[in-house]
C-alpha atoms as a PDB file:
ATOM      1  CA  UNK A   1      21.764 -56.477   1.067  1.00  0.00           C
ATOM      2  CA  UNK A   2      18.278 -54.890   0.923  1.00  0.00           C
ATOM      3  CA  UNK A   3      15.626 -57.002  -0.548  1.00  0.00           C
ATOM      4  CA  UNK A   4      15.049 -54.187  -3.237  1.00  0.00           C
ATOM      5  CA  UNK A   5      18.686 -54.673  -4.583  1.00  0.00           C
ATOM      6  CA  UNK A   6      18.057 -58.594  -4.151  1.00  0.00           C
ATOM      7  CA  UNK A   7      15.135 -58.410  -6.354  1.00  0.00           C
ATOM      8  CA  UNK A   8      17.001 -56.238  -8.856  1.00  0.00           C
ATOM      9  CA  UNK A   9      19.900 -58.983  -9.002  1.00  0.00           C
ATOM     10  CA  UNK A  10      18.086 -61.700  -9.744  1.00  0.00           C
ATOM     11  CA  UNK A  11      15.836 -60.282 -12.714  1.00  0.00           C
ATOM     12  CA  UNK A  12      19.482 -58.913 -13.915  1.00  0.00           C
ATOM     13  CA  UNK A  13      20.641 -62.379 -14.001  1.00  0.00           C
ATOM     14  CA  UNK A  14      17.894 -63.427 -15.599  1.00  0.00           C
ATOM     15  CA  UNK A  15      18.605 -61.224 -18.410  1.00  0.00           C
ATOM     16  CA  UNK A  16      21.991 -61.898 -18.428  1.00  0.00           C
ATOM     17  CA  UNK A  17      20.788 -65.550 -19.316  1.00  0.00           C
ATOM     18  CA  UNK A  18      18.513 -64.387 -21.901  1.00  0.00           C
ATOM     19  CA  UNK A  19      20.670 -62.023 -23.702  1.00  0.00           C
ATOM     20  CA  UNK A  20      23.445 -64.494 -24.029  1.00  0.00           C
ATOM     21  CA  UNK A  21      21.291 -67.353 -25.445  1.00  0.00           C
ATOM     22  CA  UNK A  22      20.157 -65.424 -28.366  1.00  0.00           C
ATOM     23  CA  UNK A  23      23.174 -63.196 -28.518  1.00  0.00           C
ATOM     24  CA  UNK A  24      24.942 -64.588 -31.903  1.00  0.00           C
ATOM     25  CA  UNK A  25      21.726 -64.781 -33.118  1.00  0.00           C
ATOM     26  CA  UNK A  26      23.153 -64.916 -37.489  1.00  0.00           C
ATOM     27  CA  UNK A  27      21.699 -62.165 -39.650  1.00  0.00           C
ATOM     28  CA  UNK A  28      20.521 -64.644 -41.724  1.00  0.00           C
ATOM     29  CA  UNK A  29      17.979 -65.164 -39.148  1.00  0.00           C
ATOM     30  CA  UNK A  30      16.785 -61.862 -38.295  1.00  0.00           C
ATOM     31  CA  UNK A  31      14.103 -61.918 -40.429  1.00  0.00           C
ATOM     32  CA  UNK A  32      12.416 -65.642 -39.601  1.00  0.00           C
ATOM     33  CA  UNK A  33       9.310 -65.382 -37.461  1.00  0.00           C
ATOM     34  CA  UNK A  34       7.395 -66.540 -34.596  1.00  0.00           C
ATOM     35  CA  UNK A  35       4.155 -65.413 -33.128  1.00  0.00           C
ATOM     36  CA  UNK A  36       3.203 -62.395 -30.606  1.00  0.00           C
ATOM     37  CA  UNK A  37       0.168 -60.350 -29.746  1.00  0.00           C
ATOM     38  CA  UNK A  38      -2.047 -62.866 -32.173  1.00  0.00           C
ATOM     39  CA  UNK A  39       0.202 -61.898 -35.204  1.00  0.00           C
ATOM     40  CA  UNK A  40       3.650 -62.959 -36.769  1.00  0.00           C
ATOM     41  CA  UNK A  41       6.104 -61.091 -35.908  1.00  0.00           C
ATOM     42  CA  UNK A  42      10.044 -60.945 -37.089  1.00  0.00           C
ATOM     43  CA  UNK A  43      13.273 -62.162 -34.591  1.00  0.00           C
ATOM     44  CA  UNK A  44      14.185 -58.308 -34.899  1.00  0.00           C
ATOM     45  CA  UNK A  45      11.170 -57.483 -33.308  1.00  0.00           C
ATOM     46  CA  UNK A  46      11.661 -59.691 -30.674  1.00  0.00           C
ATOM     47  CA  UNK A  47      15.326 -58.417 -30.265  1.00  0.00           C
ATOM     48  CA  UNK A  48      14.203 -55.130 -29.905  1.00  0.00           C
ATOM     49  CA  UNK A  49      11.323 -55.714 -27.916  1.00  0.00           C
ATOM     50  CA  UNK A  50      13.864 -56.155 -24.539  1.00  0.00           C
ATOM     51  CA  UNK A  51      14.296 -52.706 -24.389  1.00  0.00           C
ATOM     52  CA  UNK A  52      10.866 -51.580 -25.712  1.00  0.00           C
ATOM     53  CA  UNK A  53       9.395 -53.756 -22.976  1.00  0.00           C
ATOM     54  CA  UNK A  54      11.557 -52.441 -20.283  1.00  0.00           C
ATOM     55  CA  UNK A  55      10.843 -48.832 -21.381  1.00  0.00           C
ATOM     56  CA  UNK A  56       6.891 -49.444 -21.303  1.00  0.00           C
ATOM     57  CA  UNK A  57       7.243 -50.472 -18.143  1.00  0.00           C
ATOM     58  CA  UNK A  58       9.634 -47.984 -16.795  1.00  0.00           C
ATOM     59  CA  UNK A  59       6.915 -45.702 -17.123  1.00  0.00           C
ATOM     60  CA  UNK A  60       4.465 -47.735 -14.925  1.00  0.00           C
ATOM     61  CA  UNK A  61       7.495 -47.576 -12.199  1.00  0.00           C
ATOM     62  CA  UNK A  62       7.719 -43.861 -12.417  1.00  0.00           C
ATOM     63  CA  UNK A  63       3.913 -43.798 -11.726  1.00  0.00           C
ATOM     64  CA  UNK A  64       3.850 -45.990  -8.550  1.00  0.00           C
ATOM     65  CA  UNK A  65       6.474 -44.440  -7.273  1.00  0.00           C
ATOM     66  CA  UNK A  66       4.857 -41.162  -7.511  1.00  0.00           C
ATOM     67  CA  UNK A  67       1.806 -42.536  -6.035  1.00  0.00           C
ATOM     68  CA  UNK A  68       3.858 -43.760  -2.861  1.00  0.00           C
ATOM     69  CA  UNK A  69       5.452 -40.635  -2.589  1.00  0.00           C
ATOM     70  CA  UNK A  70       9.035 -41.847  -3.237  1.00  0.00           C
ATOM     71  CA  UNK A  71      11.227 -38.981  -3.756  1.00  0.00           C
ATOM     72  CA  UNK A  72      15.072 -40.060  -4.486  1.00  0.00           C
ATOM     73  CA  UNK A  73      17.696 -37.694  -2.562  1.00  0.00           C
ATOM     74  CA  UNK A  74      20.385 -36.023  -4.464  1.00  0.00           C
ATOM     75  CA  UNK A  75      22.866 -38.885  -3.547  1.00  0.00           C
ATOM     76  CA  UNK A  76      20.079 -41.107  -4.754  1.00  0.00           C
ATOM     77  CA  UNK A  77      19.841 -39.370  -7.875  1.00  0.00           C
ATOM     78  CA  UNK A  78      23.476 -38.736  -8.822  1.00  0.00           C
ATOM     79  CA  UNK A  79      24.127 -42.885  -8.148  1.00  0.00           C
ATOM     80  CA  UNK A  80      20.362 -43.250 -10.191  1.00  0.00           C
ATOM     81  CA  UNK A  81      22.898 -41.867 -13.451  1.00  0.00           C
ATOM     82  CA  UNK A  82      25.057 -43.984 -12.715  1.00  0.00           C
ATOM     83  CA  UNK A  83      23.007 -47.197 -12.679  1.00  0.00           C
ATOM     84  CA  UNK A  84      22.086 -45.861 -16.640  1.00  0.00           C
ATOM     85  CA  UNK A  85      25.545 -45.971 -17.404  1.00  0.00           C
ATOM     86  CA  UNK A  86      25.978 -49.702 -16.257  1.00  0.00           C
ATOM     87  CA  UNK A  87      23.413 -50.392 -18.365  1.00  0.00           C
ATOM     88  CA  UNK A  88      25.546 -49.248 -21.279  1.00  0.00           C
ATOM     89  CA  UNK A  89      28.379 -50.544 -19.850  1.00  0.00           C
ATOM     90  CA  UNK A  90      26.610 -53.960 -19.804  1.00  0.00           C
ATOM     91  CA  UNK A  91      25.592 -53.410 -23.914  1.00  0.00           C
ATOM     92  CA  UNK A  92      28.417 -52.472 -24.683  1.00  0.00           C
ATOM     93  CA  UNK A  93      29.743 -56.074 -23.625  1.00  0.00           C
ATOM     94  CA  UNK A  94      27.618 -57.811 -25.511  1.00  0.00           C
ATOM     95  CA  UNK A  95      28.438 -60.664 -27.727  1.00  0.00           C
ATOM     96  CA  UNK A  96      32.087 -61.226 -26.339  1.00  0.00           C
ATOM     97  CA  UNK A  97      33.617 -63.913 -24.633  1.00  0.00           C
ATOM     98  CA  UNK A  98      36.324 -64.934 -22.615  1.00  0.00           C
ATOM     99  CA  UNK A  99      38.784 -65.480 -25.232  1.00  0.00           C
ATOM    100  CA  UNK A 100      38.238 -61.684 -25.849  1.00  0.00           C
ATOM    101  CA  UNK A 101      39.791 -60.334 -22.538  1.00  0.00           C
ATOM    102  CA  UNK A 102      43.316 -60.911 -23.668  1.00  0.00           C
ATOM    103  CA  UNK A 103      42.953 -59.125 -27.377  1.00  0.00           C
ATOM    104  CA  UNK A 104      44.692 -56.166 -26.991  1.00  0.00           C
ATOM    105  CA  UNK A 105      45.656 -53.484 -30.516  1.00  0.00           C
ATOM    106  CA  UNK A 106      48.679 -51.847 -30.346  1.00  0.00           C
ATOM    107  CA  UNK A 107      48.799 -49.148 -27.357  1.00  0.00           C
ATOM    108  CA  UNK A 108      45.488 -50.177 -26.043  1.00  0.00           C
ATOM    109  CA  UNK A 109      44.883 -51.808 -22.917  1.00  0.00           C
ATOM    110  CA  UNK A 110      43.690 -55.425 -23.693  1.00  0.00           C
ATOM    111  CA  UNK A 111      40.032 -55.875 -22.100  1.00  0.00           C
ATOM    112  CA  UNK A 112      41.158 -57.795 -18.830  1.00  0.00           C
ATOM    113  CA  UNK A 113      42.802 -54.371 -17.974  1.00  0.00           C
ATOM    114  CA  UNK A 114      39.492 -52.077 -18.929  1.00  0.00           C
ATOM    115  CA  UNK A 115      37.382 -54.099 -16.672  1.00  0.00           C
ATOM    116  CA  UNK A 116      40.108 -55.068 -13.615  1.00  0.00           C
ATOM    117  CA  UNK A 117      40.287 -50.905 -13.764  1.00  0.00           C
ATOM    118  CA  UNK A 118      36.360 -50.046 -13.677  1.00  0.00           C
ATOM    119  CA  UNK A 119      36.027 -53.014 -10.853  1.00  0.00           C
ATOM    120  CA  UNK A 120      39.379 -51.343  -9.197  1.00  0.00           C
ATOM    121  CA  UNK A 121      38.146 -47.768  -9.474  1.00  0.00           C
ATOM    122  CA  UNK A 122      34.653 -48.658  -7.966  1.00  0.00           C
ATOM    123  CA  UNK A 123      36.081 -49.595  -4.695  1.00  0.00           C
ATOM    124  CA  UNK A 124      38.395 -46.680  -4.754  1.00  0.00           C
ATOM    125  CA  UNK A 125      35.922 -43.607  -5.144  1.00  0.00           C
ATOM    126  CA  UNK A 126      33.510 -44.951  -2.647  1.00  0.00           C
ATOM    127  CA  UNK A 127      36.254 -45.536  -0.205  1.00  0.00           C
ATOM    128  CA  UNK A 128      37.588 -41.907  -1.033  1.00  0.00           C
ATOM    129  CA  UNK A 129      33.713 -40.630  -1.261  1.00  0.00           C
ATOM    130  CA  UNK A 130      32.819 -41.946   1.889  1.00  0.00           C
ATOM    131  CA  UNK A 131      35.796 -40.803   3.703  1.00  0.00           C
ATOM    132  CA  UNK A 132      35.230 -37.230   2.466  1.00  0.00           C
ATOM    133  CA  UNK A 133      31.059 -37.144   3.176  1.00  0.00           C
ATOM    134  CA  UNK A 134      32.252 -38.385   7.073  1.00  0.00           C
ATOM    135  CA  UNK A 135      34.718 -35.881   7.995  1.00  0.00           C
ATOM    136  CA  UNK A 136      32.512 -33.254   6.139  1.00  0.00           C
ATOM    137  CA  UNK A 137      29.669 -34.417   8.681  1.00  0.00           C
ATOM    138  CA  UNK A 138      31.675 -34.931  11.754  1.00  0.00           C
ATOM    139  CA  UNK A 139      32.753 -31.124  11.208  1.00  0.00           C
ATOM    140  CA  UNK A 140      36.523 -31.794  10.843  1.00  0.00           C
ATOM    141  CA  UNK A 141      38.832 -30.861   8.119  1.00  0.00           C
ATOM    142  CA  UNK A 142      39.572 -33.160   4.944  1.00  0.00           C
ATOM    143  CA  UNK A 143      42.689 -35.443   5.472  1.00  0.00           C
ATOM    144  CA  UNK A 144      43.535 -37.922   2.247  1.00  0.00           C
ATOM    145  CA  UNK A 145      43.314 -41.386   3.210  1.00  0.00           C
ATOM    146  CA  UNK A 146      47.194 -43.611   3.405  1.00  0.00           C
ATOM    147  CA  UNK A 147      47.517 -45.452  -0.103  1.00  0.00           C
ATOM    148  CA  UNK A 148      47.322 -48.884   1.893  1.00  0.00           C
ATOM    149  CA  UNK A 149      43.080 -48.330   2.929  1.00  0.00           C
ATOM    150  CA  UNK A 150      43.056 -49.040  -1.066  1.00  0.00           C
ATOM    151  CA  UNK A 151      42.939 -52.179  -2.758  1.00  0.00           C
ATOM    152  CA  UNK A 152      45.560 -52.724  -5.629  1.00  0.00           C
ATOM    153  CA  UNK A 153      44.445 -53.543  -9.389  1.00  0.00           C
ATOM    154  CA  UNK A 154      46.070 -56.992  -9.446  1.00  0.00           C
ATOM    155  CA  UNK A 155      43.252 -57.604  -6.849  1.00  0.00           C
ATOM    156  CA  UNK A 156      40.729 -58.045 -10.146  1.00  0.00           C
ATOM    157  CA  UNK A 157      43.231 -59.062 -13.081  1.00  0.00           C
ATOM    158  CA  UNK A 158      42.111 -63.071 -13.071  1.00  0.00           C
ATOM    159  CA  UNK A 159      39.095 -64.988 -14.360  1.00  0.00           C
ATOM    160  CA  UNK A 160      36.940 -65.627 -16.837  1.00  0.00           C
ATOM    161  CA  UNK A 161      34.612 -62.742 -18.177  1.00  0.00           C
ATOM    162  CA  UNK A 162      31.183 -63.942 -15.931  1.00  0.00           C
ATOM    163  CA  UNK A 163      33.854 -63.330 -13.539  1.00  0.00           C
ATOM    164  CA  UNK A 164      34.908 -59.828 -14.547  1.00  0.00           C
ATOM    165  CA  UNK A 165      31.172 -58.879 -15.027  1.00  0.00           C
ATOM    166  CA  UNK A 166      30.262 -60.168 -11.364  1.00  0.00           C
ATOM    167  CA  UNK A 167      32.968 -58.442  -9.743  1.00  0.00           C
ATOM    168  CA  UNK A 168      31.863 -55.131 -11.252  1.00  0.00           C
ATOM    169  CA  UNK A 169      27.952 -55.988 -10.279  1.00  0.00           C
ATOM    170  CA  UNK A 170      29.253 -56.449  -6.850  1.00  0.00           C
ATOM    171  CA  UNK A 171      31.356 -53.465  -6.237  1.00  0.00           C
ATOM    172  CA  UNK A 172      28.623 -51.193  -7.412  1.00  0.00           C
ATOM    173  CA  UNK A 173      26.333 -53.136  -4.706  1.00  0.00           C
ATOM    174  CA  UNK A 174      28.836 -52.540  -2.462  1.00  0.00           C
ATOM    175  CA  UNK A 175      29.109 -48.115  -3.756  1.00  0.00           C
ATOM    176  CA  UNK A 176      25.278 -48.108  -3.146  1.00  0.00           C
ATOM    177  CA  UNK A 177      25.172 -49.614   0.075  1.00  0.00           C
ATOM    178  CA  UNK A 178      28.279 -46.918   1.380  1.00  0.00           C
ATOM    179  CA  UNK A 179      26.854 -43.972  -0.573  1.00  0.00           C
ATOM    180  CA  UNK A 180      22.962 -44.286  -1.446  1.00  0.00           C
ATOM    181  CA  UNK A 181      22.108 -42.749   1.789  1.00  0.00           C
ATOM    182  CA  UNK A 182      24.434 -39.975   2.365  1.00  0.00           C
ATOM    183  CA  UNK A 183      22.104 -36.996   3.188  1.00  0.00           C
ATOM    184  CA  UNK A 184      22.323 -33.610   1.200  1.00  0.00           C
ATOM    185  CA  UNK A 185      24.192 -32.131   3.880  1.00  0.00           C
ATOM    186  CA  UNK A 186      27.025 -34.202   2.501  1.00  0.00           C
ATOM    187  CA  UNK A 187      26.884 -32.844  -0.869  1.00  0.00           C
ATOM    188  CA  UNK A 188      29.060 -29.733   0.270  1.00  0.00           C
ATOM    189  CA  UNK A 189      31.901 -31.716   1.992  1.00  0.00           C
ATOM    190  CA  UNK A 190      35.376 -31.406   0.355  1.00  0.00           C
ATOM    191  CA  UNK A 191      37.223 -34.050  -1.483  1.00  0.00           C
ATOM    192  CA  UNK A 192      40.163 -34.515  -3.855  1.00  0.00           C
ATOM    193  CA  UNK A 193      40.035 -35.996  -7.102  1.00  0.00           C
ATOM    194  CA  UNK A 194      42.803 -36.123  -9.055  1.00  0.00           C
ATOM    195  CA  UNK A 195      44.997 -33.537  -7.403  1.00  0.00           C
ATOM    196  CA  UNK A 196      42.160 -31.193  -7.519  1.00  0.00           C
ATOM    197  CA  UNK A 197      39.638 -29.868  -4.796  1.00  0.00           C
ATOM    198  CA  UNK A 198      36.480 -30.744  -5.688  1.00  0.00           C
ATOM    199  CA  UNK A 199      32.926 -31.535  -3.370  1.00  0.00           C
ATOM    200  CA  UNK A 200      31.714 -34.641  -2.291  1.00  0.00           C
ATOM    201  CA  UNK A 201      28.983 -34.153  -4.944  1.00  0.00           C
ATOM    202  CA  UNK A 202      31.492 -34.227  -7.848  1.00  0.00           C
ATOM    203  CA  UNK A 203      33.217 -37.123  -6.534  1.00  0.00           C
ATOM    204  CA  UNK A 204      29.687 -39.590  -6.722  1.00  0.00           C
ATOM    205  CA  UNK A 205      29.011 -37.895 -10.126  1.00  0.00           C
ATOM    206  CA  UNK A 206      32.456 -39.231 -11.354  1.00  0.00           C
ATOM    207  CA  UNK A 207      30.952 -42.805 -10.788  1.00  0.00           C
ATOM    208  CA  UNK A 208      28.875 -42.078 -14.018  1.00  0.00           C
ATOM    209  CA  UNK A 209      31.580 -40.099 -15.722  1.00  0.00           C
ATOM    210  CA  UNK A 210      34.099 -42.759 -15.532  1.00  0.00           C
ATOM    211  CA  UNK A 211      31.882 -45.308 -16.387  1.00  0.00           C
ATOM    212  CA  UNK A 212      30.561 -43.665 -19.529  1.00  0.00           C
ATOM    213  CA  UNK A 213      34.439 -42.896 -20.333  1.00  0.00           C
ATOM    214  CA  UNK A 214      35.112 -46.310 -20.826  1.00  0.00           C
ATOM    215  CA  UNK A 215      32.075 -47.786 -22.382  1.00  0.00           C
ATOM    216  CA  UNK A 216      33.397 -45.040 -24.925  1.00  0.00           C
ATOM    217  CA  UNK A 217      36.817 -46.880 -24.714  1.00  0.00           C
ATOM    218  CA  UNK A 218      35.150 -50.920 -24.959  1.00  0.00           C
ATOM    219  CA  UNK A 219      33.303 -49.793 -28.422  1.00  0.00           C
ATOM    220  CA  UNK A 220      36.713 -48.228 -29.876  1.00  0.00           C
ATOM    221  CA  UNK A 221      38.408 -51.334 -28.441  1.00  0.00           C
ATOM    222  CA  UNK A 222      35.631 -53.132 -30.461  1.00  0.00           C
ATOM    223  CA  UNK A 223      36.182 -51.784 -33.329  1.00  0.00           C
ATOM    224  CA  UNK A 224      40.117 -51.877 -33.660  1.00  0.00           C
ATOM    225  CA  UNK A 225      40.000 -55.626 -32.578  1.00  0.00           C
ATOM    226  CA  UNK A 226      37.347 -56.335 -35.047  1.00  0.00           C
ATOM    227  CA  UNK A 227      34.553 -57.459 -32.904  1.00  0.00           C
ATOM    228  CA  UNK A 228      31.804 -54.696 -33.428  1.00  0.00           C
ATOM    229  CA  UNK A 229      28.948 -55.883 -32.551  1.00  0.00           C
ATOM    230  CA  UNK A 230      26.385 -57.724 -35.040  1.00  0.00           C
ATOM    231  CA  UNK A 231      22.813 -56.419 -35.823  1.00  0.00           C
ATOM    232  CA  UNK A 232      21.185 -58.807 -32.964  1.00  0.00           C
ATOM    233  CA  UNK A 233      23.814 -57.731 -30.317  1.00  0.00           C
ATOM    234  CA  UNK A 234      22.996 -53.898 -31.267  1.00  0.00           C
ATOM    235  CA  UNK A 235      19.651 -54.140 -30.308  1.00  0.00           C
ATOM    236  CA  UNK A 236      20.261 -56.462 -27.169  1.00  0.00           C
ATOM    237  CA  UNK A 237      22.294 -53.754 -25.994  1.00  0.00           C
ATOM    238  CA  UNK A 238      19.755 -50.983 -26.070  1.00  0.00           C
ATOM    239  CA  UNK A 239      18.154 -53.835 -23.688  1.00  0.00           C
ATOM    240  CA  UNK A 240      20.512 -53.382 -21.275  1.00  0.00           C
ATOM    241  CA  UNK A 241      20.339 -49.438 -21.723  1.00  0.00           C
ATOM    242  CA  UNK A 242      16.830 -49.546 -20.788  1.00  0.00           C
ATOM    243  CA  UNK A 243      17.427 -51.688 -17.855  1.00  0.00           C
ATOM    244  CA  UNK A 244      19.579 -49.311 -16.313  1.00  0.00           C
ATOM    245  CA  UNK A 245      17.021 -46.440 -16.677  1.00  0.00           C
ATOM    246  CA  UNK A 246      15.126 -48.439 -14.773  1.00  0.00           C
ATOM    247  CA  UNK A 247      17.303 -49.476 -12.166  1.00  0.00           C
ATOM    248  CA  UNK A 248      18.143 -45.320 -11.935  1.00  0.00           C
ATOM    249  CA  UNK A 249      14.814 -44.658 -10.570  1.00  0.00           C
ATOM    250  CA  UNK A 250      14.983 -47.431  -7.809  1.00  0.00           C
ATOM    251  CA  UNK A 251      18.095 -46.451  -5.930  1.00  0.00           C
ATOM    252  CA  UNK A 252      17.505 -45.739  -2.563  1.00  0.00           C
ATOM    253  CA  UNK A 253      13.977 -47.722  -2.762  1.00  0.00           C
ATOM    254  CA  UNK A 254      12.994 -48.794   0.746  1.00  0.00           C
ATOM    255  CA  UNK A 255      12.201 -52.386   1.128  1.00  0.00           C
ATOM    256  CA  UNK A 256       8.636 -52.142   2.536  1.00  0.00           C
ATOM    257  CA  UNK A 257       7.418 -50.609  -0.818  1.00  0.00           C
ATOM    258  CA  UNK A 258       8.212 -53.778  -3.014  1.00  0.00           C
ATOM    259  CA  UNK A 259       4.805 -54.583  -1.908  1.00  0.00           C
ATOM    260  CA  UNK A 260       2.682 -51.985  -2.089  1.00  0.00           C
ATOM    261  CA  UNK A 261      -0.318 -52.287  -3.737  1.00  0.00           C
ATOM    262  CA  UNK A 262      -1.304 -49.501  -5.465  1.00  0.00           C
ATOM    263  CA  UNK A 263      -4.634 -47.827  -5.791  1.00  0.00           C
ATOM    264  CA  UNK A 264      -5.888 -48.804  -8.811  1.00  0.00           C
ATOM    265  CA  UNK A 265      -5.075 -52.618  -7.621  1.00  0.00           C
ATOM    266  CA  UNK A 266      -2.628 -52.998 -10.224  1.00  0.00           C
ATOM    267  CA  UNK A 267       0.816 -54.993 -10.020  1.00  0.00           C
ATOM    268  CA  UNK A 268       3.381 -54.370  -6.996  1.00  0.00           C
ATOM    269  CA  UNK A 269       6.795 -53.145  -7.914  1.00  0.00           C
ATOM    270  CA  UNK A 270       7.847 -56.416  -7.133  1.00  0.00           C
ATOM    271  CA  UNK A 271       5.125 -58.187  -9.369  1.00  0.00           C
ATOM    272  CA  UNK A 272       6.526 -55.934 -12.205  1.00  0.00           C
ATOM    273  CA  UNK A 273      10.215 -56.612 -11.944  1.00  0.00           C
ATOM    274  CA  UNK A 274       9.497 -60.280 -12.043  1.00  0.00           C
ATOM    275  CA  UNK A 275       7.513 -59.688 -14.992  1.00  0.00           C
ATOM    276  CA  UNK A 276      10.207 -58.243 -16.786  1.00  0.00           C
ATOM    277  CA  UNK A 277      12.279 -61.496 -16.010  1.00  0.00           C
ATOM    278  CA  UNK A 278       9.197 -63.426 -16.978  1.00  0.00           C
ATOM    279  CA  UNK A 279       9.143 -61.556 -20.291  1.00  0.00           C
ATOM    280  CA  UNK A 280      12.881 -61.875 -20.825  1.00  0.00           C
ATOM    281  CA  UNK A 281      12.480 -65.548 -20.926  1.00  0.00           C
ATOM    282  CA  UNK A 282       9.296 -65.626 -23.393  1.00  0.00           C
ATOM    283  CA  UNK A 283      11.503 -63.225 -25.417  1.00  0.00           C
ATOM    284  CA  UNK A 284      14.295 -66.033 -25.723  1.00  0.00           C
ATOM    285  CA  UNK A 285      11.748 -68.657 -26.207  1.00  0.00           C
ATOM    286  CA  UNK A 286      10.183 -66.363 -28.935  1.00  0.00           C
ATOM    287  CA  UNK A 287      13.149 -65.810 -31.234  1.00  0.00           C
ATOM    288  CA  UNK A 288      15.391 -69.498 -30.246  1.00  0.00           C
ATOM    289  CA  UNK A 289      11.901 -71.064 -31.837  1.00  0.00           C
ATOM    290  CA  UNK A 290      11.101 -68.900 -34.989  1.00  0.00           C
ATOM    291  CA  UNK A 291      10.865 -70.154 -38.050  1.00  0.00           C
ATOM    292  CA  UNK A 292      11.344 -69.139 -41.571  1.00  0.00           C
ATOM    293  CA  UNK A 293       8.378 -67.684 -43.554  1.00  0.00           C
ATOM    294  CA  UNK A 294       6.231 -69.444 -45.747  1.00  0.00           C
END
């Protein structure tokens, strides 16, 4: 795996720890305090301030990666969506647990299903993706691929939900590695989705269609189950939106400009990402020890 996406899953799991430490955080406690930038501040602040801190610094990304003349590709690009809608996809899991995964309201898929399918369908479209971007570059005509070069969905039906969640981490590693560098050439190539002849192009923008689709399909799942998700969770889960922005605009990143120094001898990208790990923690520490008011 390249260093880049390395870096990215480890401050991800860093999160992950954060998020779920102060995730049931009661409403009863939202409004207790703790200190930051030499003044009080509330545990919703400090709730919020995941994404706000991720967004500040999203901006600082964009600029160094204008200044080292990083330009994404198409393919780049088109995956870069995607990586925003596994953010959501992320939030929108926030504040379940395993004993969730087998709830299921009548004519609904229970949650095991929802995620064994989006693990499932990762593998599927890059294998169908990348066998459609080859043929279109190797000048021959589009043949489907035999059902058997496809895993089956029983493959991801078992385990806990940490399990579930790292199966679908890893099979978008595995999309990005395949896809991330398909040249624009590739864009053109035909491909079949769903009966229908479509481009190669369409095909790695369904990664972020079907994605959204069923972060649509996890909140109404929430809701008819009766786990919507509290005030605290709400606002961790715009954390996790802004994380995948930021992870959009690193897709393709090469490895040698993790440490780059830019010219105003500021922080590297790599000093910034494990800043926003570093902040994730003081973020925990901030609202696990506030206090009530005087």
């Amino acid at each position: 795996m390249p260093e880049v996406r390395t870096v990215l899953a480890e401050i991800r799991a860093a999160r992950r720890s954060a998020i779920t430490a102060v995730m049931h955080t009661p409403e009863s406690d939202m409004a207790r305090e703790n200190r930051w930038g030499g003044g009080p501040m509330d545990v919703r602040f400090f709730h919020l301030r995941f994404a706000d801190h991720d967004e500040e610094h999203g901006l600082s990304i964009g600029d160094k990666l204008a200044e080292f003349g990083f330009r994404q590709t198409r393919a780049q690009r088109i995956l870069g969506a995607t990586e925003a809608t596994h953010g959501d996809l992320l939030g929108a899991l926030v504040g379940l647990t395993d004993v969730d995964l087998d709830v299921a309201p009548g004519g609904e898929w229970p949650l095991r299903r929802t995620l064994a399918h989006l693990t499932h369908v990762e593998h599927t479209y890059r294998i169908n993706t990348l066998h459609a971007a080859e043929l279109h570059l190797a000048g021959q005509p589009f043949e489907p691929l035999a059902e058997d070069a496809f895993p089956t969905l029983d493959a991801f039906m078992e385990g806990d939900l940490s399990v579930f969640i790292t199966r679908i981490d890893e099979a978008r590693e595995t999309a990005l590695g395949a896809l991330a560098n398909l040249p624009d050439a590739a864009m053109a190539g035909q491909a079949v989705w769903m009966e229908r002849n479509v481009t190669v192009e369409f095909r790695l923008m369904r990664y972020a269609h079907h994605e959204r689709e069923h972060v649509a399909h996890i909140l109404k799942w929430r809701a008819q189950v009766g786990r919507e998700q509290t005030e605290a969770q709400t606002l961790l889960a715009l954390g996790w939106r802004a994380r995948g922005v930021i992870e959009s605009q690193l897709v393709g990143l090469p490895d040698e400009m993790l440490d780059a120094r830019p010219a105003d001898g500021g922080w590297t990208l790599r000093e910034l990402l494990l800043h926003l790990a570093d902040t994730d923690a003081f973020l925990r520490g901030r609202i696990e020890g506030a206090t009530t008011p005087a």
